[in-house]
C-alpha atoms as a PDB file:
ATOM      1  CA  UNK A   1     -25.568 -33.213 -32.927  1.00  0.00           C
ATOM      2  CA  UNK A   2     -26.588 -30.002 -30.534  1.00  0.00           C
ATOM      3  CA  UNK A   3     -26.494 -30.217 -27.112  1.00  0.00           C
ATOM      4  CA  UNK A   4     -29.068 -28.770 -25.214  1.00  0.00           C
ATOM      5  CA  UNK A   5     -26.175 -28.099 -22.456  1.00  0.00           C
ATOM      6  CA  UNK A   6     -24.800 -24.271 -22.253  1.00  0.00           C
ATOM      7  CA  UNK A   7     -22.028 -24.332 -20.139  1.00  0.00           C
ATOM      8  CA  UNK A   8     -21.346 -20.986 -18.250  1.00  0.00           C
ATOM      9  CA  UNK A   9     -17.778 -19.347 -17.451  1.00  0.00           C
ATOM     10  CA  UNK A  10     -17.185 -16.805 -14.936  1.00  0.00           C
ATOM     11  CA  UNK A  11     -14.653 -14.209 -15.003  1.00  0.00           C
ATOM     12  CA  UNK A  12     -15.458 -12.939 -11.576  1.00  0.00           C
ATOM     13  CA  UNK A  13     -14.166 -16.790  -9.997  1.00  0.00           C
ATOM     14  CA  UNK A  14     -10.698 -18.158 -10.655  1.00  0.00           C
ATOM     15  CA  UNK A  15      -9.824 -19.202 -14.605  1.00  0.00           C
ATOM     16  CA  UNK A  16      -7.497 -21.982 -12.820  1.00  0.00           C
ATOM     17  CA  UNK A  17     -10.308 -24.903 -13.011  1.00  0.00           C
ATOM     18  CA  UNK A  18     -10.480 -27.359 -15.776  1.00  0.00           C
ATOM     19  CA  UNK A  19     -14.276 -27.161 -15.392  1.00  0.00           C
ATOM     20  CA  UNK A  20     -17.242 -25.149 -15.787  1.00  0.00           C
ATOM     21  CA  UNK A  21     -19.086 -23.381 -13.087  1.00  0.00           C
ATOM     22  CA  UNK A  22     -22.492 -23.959 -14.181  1.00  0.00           C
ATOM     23  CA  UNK A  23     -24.692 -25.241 -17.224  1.00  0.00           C
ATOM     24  CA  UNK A  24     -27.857 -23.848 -18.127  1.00  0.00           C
ATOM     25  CA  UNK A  25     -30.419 -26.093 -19.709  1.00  0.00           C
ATOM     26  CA  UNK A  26     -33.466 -24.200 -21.743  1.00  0.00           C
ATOM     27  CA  UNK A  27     -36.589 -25.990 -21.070  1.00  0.00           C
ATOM     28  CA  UNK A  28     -38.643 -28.110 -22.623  1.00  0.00           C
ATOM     29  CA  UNK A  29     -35.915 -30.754 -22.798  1.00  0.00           C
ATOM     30  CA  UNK A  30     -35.559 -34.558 -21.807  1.00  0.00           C
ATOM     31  CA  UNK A  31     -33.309 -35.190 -18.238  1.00  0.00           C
ATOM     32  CA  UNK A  32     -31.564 -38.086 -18.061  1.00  0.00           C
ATOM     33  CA  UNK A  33     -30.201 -39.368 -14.157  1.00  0.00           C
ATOM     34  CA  UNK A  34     -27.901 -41.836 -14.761  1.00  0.00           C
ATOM     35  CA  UNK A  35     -26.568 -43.907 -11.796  1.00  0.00           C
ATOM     36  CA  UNK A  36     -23.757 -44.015 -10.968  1.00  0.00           C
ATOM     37  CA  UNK A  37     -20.984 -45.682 -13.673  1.00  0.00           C
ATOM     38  CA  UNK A  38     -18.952 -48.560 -11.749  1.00  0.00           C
ATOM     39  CA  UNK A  39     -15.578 -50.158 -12.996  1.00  0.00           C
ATOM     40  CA  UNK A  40     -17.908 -53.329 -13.327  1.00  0.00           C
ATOM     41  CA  UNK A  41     -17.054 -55.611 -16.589  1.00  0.00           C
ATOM     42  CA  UNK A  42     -20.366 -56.982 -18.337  1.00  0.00           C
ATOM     43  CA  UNK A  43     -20.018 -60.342 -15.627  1.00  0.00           C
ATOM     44  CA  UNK A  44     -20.054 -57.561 -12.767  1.00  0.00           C
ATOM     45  CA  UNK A  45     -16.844 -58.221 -11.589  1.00  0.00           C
ATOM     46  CA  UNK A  46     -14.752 -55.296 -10.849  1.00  0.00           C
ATOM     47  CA  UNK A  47     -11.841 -54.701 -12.933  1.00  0.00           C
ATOM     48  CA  UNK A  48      -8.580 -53.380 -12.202  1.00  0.00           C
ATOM     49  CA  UNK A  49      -8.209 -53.895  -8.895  1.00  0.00           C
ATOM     50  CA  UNK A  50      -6.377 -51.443  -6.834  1.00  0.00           C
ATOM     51  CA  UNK A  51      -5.285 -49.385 -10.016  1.00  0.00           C
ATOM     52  CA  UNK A  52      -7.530 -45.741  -9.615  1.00  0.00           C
ATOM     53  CA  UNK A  53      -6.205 -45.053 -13.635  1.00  0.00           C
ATOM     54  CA  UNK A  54      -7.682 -48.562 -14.758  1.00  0.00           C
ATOM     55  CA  UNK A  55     -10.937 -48.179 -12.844  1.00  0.00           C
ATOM     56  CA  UNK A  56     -11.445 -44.467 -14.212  1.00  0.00           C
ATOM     57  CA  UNK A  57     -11.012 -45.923 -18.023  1.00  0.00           C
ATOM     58  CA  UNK A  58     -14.139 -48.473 -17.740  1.00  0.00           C
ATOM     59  CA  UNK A  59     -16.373 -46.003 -15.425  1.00  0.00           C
ATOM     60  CA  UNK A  60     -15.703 -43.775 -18.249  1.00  0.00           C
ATOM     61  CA  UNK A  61     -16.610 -46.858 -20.954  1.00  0.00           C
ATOM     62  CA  UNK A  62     -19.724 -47.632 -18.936  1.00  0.00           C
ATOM     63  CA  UNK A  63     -20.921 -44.029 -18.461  1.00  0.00           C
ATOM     64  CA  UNK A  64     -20.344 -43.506 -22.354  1.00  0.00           C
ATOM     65  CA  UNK A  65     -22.583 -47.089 -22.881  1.00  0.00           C
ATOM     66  CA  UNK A  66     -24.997 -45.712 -20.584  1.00  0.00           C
ATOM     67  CA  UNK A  67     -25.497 -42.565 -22.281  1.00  0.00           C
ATOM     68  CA  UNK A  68     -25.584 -44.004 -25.595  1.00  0.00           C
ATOM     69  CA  UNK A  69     -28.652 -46.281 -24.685  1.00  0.00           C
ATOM     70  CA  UNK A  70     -30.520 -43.550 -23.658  1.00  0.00           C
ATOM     71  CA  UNK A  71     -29.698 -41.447 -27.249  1.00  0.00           C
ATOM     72  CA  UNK A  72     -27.110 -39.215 -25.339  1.00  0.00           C
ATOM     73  CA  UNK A  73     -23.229 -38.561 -25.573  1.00  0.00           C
ATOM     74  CA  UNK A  74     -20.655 -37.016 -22.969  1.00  0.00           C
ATOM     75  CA  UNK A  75     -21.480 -33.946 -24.495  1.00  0.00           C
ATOM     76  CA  UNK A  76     -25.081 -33.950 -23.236  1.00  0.00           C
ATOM     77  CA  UNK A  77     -23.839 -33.836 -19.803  1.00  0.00           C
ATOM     78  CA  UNK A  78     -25.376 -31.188 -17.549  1.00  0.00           C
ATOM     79  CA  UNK A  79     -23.234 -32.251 -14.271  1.00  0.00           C
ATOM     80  CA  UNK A  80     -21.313 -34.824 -12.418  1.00  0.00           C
ATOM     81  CA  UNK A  81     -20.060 -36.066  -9.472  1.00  0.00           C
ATOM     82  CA  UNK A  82     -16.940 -37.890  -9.400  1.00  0.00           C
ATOM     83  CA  UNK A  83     -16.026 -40.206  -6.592  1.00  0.00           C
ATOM     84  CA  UNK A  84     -12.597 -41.740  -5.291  1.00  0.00           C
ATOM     85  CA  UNK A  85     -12.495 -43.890  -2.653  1.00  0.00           C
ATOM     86  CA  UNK A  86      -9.207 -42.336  -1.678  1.00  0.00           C
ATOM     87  CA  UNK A  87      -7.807 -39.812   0.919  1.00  0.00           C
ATOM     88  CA  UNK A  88      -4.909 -39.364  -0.506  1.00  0.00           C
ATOM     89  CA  UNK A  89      -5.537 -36.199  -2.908  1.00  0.00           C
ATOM     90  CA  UNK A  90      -2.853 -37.516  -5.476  1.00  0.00           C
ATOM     91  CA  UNK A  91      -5.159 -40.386  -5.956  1.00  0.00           C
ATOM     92  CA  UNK A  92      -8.459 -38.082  -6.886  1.00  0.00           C
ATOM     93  CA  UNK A  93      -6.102 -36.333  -9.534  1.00  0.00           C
ATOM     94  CA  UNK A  94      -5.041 -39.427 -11.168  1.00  0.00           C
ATOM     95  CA  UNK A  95      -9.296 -40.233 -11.820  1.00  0.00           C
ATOM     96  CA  UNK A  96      -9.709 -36.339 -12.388  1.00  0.00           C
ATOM     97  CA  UNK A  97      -7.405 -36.358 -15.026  1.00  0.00           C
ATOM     98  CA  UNK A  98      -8.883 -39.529 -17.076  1.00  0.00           C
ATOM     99  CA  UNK A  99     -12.234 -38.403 -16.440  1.00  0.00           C
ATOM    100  CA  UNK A 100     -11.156 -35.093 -17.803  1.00  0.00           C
ATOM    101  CA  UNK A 101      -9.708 -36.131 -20.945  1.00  0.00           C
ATOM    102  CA  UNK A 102     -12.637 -37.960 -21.297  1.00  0.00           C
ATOM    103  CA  UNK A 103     -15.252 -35.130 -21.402  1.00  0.00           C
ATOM    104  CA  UNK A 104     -12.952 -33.190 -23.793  1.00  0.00           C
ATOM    105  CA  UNK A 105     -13.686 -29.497 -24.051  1.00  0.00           C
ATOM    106  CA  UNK A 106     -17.175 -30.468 -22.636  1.00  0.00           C
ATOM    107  CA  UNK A 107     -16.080 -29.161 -19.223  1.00  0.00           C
ATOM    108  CA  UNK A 108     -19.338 -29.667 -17.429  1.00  0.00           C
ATOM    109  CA  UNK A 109     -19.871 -28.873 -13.993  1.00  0.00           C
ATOM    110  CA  UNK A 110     -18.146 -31.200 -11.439  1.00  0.00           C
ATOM    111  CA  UNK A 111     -17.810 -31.947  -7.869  1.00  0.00           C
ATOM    112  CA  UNK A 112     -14.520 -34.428  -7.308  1.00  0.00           C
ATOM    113  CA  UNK A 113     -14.330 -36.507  -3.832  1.00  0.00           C
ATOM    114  CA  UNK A 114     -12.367 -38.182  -2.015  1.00  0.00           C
ATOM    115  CA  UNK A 115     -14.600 -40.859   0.169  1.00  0.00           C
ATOM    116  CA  UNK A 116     -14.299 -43.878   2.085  1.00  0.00           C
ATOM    117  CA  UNK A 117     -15.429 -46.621   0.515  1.00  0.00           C
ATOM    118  CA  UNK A 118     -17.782 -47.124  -2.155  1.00  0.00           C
ATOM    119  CA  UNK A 119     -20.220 -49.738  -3.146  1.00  0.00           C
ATOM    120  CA  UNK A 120     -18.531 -53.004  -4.894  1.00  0.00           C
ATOM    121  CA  UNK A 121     -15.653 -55.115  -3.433  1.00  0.00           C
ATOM    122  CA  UNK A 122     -12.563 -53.416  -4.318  1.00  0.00           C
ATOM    123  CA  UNK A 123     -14.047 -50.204  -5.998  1.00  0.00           C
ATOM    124  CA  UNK A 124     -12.132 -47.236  -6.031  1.00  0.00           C
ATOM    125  CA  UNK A 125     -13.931 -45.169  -8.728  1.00  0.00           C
ATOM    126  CA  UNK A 126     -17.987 -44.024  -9.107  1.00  0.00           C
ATOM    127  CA  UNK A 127     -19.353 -41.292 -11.405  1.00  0.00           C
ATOM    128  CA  UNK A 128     -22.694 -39.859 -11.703  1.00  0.00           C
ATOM    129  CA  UNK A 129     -24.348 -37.632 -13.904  1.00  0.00           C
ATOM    130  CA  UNK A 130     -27.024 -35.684 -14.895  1.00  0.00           C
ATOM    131  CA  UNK A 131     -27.312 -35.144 -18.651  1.00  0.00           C
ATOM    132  CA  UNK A 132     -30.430 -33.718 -21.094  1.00  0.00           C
ATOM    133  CA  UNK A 133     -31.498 -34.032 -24.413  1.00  0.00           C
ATOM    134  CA  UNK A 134     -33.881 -31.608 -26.504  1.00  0.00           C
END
């Protein structure tokens, strides 16, 4: 399957990211905005508890499950914006890394932060995306 998702690399910013710096999308094409993927099991109770590495795995499950419904993959994946209810930095590369082996060599544009709280009792992970389909 073809993505409709270019990503763009820039030689004139720093090669030291695991990400790209920007995805151009050729019109016409079908956007999908996905809310944001909770570590919520299919009774909405959140799973692994204070464990950042266990929460990443099912946002990462649910995102994929969203996608899928909609006739997208990861790969379709124009951005995202990954969230860690976290200050500690150690924690945001612990969800950065799972996220990252999720999306493979689709290194889509990404913003990663660290935030206060999030939504659910006992969340620590969120990501959102923006993917499109031609």
């Amino acid at each position: 399957m073809s993505s409709a998702v270019k990503l763009v690399r820039n030689t004139r910013l720093t090669q030291a990211v695991d990400y790209a710096y920007a995805a151009v999308v050729d019109a016409p094409v079908r956007t999908l905005w996905l809310a944001g993927a909770c570590p919520l099991d299919e009774q909405g109770r959140t799973v692994a508890v204070g464990d950042y590495e266990g929460q990443a795995h099912q946002v990462m499950r649910n995102l994929i499950t969203a996608l899928e419904d909609a006739g997208a993959g990861l790969t379709d994946i124009a951005r995202t914006t990954v969230y860690v209810a976290s200050a500690d930095q150690g924690d945001l590369v612990k969800v950065w890394d799972i996220y990252r082996a999720y999306m493979g060599e689709h290194d889509a544009p990404s913003t990663l932060l660290g935030v206060s709280v999030l939504g659910y009792n006992d969340q620590l992970v969120e990501v959102e995306a923006v993917a499109v389909l031609p």
